[in-house]
N, C-alpha and C. Protein backbone atom coordinates (compact mmCIF):
# COMPACT_ATOMS: atom_id res chain seq x y z
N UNK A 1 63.81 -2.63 3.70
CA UNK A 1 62.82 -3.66 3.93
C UNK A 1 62.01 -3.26 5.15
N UNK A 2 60.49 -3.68 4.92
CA UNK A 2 59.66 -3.29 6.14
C UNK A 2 58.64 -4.53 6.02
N UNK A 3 58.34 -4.61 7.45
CA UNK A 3 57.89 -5.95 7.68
C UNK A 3 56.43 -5.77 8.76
N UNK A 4 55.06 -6.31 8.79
CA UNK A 4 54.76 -6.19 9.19
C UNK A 4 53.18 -6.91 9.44
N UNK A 5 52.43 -6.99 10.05
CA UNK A 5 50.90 -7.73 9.99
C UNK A 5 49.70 -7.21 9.35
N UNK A 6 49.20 -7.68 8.27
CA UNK A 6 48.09 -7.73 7.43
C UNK A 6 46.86 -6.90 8.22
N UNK A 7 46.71 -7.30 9.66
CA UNK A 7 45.33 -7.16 10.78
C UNK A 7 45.63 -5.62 11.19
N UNK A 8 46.82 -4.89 11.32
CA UNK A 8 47.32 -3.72 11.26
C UNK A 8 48.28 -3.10 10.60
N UNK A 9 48.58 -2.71 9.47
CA UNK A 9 49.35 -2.61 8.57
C UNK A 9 49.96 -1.03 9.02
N UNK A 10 48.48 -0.10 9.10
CA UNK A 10 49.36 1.55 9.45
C UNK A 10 50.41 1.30 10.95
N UNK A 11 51.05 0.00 11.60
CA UNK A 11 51.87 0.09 12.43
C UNK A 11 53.14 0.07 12.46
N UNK A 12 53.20 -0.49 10.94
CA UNK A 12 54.30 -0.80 10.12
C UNK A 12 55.18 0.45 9.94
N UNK A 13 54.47 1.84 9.69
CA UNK A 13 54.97 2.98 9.39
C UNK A 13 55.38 3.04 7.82
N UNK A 14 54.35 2.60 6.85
CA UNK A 14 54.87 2.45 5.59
C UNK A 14 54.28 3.72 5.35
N UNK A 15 55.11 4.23 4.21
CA UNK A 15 54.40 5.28 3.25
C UNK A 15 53.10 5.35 3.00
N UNK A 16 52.44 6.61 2.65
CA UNK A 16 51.35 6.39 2.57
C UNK A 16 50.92 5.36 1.24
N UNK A 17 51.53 5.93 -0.04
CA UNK A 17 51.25 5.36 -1.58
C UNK A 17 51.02 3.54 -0.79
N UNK A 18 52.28 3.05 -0.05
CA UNK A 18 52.03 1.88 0.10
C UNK A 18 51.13 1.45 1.03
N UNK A 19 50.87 1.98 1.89
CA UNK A 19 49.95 1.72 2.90
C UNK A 19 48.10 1.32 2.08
N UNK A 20 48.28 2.14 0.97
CA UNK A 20 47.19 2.88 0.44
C UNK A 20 46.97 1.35 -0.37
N UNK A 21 48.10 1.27 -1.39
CA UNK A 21 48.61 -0.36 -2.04
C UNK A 21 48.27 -1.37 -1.55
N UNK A 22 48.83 -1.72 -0.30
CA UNK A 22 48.21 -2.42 0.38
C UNK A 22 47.01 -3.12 1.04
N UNK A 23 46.09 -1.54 1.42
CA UNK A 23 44.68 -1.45 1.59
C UNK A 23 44.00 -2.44 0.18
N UNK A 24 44.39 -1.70 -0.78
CA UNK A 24 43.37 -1.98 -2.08
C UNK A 24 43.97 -3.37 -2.35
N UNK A 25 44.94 -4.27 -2.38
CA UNK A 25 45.43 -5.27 -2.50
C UNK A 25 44.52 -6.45 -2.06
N UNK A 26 44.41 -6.14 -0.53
CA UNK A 26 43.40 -6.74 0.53
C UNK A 26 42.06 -6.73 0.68
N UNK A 27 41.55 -5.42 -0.42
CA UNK A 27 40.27 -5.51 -0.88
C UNK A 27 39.69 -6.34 -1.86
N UNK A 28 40.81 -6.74 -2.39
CA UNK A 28 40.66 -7.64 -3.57
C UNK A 28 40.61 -8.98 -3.25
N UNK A 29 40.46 -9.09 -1.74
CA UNK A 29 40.41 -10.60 -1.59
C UNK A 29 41.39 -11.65 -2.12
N UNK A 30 42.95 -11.23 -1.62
CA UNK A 30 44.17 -12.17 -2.45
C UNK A 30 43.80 -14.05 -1.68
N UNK A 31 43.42 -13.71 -0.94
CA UNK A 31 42.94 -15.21 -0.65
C UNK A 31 41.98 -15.95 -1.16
N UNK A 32 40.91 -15.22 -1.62
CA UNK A 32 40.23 -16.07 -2.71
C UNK A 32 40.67 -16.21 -4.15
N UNK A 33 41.47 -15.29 -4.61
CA UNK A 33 42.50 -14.94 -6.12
C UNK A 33 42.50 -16.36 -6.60
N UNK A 34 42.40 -16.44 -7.51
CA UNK A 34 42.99 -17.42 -8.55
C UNK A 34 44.74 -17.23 -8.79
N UNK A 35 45.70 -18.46 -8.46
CA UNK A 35 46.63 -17.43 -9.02
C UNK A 35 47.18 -17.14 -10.43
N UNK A 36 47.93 -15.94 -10.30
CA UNK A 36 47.88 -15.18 -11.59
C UNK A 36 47.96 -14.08 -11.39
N UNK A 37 48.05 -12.87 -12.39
CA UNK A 37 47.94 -11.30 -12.39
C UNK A 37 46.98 -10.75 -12.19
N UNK A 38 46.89 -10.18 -11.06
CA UNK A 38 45.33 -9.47 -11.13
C UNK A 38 45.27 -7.97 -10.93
N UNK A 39 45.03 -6.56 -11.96
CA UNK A 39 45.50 -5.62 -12.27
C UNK A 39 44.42 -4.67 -11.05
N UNK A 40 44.87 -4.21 -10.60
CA UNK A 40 44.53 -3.40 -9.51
C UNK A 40 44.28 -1.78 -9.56
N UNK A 41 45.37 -1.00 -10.23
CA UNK A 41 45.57 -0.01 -10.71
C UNK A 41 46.34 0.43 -12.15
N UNK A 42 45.84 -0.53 -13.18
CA UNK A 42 46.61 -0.35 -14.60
C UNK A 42 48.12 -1.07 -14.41
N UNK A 43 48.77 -0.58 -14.60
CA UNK A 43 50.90 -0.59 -14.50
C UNK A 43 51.20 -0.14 -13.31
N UNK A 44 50.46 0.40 -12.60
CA UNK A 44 51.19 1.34 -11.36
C UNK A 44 51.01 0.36 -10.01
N UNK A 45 50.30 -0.34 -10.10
CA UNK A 45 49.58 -1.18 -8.63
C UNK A 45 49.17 -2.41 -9.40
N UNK A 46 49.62 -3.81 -9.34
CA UNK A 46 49.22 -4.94 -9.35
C UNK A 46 49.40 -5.80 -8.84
N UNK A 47 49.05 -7.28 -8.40
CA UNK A 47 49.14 -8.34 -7.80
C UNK A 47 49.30 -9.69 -8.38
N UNK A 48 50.22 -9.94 -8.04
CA UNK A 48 50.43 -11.71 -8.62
C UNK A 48 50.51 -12.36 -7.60
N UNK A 49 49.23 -13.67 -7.58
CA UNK A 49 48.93 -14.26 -6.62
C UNK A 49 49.65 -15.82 -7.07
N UNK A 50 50.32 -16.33 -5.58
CA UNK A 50 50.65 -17.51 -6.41
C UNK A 50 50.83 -18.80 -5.25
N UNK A 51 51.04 -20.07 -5.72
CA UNK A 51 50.88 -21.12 -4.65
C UNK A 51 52.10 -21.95 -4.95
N UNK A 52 52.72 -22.29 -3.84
CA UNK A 52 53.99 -23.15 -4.08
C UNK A 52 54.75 -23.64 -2.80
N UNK A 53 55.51 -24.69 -3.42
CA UNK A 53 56.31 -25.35 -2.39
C UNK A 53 57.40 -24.73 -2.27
N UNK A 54 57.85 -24.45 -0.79
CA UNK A 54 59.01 -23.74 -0.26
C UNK A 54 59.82 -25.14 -0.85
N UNK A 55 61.15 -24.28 -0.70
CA UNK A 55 62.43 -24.90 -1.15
C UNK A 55 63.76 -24.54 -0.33
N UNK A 56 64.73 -25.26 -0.22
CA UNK A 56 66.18 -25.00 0.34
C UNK A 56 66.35 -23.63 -0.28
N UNK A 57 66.95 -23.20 0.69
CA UNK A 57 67.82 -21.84 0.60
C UNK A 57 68.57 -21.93 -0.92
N UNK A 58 69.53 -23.20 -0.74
CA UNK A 58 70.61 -23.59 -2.29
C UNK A 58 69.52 -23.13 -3.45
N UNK A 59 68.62 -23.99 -3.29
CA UNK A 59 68.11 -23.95 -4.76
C UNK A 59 67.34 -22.94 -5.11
N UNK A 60 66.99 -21.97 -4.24
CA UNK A 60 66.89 -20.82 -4.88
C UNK A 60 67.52 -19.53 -5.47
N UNK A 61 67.32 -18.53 -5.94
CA UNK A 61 68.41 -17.60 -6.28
C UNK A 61 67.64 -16.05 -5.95
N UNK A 62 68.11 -14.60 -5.08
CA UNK A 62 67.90 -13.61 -4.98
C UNK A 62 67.01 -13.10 -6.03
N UNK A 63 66.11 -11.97 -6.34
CA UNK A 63 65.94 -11.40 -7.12
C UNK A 63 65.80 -10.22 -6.41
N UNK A 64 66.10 -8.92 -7.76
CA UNK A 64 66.00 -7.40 -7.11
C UNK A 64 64.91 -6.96 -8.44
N UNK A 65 64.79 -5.62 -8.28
CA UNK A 65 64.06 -4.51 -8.94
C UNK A 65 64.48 -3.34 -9.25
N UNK A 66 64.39 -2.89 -10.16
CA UNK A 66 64.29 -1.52 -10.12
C UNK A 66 63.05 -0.48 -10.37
N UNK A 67 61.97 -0.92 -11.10
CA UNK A 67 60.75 -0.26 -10.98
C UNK A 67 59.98 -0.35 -10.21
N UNK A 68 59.75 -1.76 -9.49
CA UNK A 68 58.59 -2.31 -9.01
C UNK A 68 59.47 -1.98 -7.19
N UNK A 69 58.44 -1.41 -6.37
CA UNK A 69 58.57 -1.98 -4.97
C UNK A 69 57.76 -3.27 -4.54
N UNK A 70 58.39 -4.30 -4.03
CA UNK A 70 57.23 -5.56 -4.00
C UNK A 70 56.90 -5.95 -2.19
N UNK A 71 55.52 -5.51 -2.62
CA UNK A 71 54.50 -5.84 -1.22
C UNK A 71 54.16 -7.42 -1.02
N UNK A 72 55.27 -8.11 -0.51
CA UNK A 72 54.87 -9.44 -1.00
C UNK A 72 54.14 -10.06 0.84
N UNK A 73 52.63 -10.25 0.66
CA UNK A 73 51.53 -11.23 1.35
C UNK A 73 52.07 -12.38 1.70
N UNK A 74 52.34 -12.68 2.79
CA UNK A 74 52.15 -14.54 3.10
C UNK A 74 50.73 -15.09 3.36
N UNK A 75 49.77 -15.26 2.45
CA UNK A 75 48.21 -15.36 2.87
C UNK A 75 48.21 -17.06 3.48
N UNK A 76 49.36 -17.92 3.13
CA UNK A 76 49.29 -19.38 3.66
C UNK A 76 50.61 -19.93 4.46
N UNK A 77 51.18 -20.44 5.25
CA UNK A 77 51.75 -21.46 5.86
C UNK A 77 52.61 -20.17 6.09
N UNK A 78 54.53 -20.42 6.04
CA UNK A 78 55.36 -20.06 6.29
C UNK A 78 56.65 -20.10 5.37
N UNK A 79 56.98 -19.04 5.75
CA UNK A 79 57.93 -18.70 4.68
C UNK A 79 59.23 -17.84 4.91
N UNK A 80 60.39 -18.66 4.73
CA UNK A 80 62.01 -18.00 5.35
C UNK A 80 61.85 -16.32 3.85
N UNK A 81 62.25 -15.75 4.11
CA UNK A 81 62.92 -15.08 2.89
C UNK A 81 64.27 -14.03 3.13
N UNK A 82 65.49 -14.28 2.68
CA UNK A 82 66.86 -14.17 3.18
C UNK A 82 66.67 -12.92 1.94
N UNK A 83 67.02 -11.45 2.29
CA UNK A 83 67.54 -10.23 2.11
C UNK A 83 68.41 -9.87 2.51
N UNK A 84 68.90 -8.51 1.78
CA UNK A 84 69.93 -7.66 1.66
C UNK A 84 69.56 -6.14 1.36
N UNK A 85 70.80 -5.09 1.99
CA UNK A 85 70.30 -3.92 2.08
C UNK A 85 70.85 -3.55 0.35
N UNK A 86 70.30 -2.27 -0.37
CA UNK A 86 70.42 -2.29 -1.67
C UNK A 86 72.11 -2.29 -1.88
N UNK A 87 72.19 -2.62 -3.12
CA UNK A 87 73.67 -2.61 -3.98
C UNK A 87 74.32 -3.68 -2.83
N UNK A 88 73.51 -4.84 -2.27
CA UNK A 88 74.67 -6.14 -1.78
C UNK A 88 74.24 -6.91 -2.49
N UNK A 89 73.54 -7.47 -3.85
CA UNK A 89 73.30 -8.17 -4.77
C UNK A 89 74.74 -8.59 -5.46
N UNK A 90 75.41 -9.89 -5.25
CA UNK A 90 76.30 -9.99 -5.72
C UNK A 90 76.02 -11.12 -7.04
N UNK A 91 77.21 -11.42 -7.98
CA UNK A 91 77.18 -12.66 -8.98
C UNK A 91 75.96 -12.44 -9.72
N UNK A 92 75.50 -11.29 -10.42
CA UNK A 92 74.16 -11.31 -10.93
C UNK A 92 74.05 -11.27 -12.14
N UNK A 93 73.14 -11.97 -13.04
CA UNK A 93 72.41 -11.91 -14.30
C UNK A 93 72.62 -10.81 -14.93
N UNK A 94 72.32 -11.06 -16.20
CA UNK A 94 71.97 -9.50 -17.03
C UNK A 94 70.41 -9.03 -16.53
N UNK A 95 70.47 -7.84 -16.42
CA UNK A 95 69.02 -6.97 -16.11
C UNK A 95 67.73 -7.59 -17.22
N UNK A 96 66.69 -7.90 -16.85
CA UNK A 96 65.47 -8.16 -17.60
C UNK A 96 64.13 -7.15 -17.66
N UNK A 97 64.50 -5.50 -18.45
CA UNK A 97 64.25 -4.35 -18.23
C UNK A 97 62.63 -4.59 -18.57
N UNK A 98 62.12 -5.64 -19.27
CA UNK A 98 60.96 -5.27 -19.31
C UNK A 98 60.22 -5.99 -18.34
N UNK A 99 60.52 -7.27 -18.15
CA UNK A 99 60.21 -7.85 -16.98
C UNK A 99 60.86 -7.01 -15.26
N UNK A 100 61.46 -6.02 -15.46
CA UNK A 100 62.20 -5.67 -13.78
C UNK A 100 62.23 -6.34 -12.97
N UNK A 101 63.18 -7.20 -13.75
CA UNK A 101 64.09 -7.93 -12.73
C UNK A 101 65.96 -8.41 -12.99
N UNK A 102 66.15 -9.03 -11.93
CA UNK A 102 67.64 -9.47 -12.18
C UNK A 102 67.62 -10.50 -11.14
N UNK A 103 68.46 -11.51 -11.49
CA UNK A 103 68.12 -12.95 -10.31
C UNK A 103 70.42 -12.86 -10.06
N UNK A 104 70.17 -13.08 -8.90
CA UNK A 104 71.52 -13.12 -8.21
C UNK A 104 71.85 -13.93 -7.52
N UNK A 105 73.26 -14.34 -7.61
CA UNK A 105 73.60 -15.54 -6.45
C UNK A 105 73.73 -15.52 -4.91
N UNK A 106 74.49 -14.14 -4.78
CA UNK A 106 74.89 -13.96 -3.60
C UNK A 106 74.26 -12.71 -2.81
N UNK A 107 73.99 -12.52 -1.93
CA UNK A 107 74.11 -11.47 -1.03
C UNK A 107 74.74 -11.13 -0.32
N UNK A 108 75.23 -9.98 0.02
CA UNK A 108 76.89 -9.45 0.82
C UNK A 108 75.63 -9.18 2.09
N UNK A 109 76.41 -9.99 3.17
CA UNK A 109 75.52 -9.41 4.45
C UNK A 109 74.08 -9.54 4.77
N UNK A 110 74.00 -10.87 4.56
CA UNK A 110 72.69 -10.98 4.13
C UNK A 110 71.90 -11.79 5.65
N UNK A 111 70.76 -11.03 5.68
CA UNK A 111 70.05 -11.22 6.90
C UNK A 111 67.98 -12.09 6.27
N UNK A 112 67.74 -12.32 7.40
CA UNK A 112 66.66 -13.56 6.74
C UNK A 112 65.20 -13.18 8.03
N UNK A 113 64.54 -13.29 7.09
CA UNK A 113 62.56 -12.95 8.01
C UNK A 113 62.28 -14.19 7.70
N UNK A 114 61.27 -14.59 8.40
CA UNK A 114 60.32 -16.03 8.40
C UNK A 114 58.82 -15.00 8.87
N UNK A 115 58.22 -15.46 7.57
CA UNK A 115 56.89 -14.47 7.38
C UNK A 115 56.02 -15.82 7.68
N UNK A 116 54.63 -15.62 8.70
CA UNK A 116 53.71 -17.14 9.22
C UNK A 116 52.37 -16.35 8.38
N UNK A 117 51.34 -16.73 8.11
CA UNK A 117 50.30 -16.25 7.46
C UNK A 117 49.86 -15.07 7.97
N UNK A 118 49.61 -13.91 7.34
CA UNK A 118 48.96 -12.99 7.99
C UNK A 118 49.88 -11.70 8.06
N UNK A 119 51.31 -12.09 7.62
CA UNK A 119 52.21 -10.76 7.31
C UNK A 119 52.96 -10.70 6.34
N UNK A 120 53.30 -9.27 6.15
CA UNK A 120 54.11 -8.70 5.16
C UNK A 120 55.27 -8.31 4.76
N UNK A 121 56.25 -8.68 4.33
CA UNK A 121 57.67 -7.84 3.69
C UNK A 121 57.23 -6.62 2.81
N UNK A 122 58.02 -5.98 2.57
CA UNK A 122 58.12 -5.22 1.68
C UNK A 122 59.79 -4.43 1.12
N UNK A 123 59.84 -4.73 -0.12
CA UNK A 123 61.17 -4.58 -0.08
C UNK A 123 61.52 -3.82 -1.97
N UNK A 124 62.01 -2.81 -1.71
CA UNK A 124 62.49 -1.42 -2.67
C UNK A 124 63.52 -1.88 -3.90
N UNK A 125 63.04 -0.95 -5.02
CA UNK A 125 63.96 -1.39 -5.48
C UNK A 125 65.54 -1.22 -4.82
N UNK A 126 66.21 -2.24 -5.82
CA UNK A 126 67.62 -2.94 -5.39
C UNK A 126 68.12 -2.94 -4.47
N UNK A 127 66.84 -3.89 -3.58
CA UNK A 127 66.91 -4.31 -2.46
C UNK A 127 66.96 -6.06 -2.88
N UNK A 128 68.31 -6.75 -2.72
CA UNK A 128 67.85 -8.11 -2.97
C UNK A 128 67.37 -9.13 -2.09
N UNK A 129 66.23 -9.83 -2.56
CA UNK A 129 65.38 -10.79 -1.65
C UNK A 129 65.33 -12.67 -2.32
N UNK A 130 65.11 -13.17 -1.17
CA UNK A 130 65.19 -14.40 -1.83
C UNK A 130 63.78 -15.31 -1.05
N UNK A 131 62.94 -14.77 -1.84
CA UNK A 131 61.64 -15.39 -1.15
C UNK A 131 61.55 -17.18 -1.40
N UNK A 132 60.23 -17.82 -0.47
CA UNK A 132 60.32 -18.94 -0.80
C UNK A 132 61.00 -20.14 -0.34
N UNK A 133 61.33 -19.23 0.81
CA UNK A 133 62.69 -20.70 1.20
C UNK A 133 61.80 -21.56 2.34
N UNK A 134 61.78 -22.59 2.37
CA UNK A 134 61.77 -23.23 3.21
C UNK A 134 62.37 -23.39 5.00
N UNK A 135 61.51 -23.76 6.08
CA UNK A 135 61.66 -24.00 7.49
C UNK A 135 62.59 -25.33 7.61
N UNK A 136 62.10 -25.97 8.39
CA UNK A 136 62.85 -27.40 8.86
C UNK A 136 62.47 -28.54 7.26
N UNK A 137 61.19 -27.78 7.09
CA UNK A 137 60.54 -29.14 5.60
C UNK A 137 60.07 -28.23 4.94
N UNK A 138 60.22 -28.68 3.35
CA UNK A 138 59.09 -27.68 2.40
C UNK A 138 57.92 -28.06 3.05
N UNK A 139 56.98 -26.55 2.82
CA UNK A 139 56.09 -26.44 2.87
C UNK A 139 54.70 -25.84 1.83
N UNK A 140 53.76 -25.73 1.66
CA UNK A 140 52.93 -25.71 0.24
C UNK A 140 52.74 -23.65 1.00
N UNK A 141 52.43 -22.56 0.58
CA UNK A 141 52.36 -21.49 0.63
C UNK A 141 51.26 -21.25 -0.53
N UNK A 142 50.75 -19.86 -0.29
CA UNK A 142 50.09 -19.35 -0.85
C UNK A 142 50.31 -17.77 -0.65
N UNK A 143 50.98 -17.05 -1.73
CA UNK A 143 50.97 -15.71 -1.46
C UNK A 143 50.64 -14.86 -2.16
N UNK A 144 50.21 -13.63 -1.88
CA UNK A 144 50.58 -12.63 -3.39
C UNK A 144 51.68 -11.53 -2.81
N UNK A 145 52.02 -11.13 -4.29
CA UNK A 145 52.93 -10.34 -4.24
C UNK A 145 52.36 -9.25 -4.91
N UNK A 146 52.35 -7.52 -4.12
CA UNK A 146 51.52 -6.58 -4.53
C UNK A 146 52.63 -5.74 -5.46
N UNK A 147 53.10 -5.27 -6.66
CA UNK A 147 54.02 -4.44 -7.63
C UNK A 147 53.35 -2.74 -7.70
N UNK A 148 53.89 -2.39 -6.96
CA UNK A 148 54.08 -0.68 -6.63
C UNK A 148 55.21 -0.11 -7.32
N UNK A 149 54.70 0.73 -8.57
CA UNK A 149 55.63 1.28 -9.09
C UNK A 149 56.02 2.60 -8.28
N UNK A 150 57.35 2.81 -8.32
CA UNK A 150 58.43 3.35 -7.78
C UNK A 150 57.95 5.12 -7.69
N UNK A 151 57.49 5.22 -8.84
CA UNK A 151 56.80 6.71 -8.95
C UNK A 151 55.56 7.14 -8.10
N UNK A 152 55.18 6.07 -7.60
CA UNK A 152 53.77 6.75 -6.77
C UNK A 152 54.21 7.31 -5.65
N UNK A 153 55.75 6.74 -5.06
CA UNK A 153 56.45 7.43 -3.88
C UNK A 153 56.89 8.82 -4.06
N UNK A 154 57.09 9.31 -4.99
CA UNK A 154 57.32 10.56 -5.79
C UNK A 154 55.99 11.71 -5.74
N UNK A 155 55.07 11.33 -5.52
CA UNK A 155 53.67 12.19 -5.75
C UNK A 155 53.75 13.02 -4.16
């Protein structure tokens, strides 16, 4: 997991492919986005922009990856999101290979970011994350989440 501010992103020390992801993400204006899918680079680079009320930690559940690295934007309010380093995904689902994903109960060792508007997580495959959680009160958010396939780190 790498974490870091929208206003300087090359400080972060991300890869280039993502750094690059990122750039073009933010060109796209995710704050004016409608939300929804908005295709950026075919399958290899896209964005799902979306708006919602944070929730208790309980009622949410982990999800991991294996294709997608996810560049996920806080473009509104604040937002807890409780991670884990890869293979601590515990109690988990069957794999959803075309969708890449898997939703999990637990995390072994699990440590937590509070992202305020204006920064970024980023987190690899089967790395499990549990975005969305709620501060002291839900709160309404607005984010996108940028999907970097796994192979552009490979080039």
């Amino acid at each position: 997991m790498i974490f870091g501010d929208i206003r300087c992103p090359e400080r972060a020390g991300l890869p280039s492919p993502l750094l690059a992801a990122l750039t073009l993400a933010l060109k796209a204006d995710p704050q004016r986005c409608e939300p929804g899918r908005h295709a950026l680079q075919g399958e290899d680079i896209f964005m799902n922009v979306m708006q919602f009320m944070t929730q208790p930690a309980h009622a949410k559940r982990a999800e991991l990856h294996a294709e997608y690295i996810d560049v996920q934007i806080l473009l509104a309010g604040e937002e807890r999101i409780e991670f884990g380093l890869a293979d601590s995904a515990r109690q988990c689902d069957e794999w959803h290979h075309e969708d890449d994903y898997q939703l999990c109960d637990e995390i072994a060792g699990q440590q937590s970011v509070t992202l305020q508007a204006g920064m970024f997580a980023v987190f690899f495959p089967g790395e499990p994350h549990k975005p969305g959680i709620q501060g002291e009160t839900p709160a309404g958010i607005k984010k996108a989440v940028v999907k970097v396939h796994r192979k552009l780190l490979d080039r």
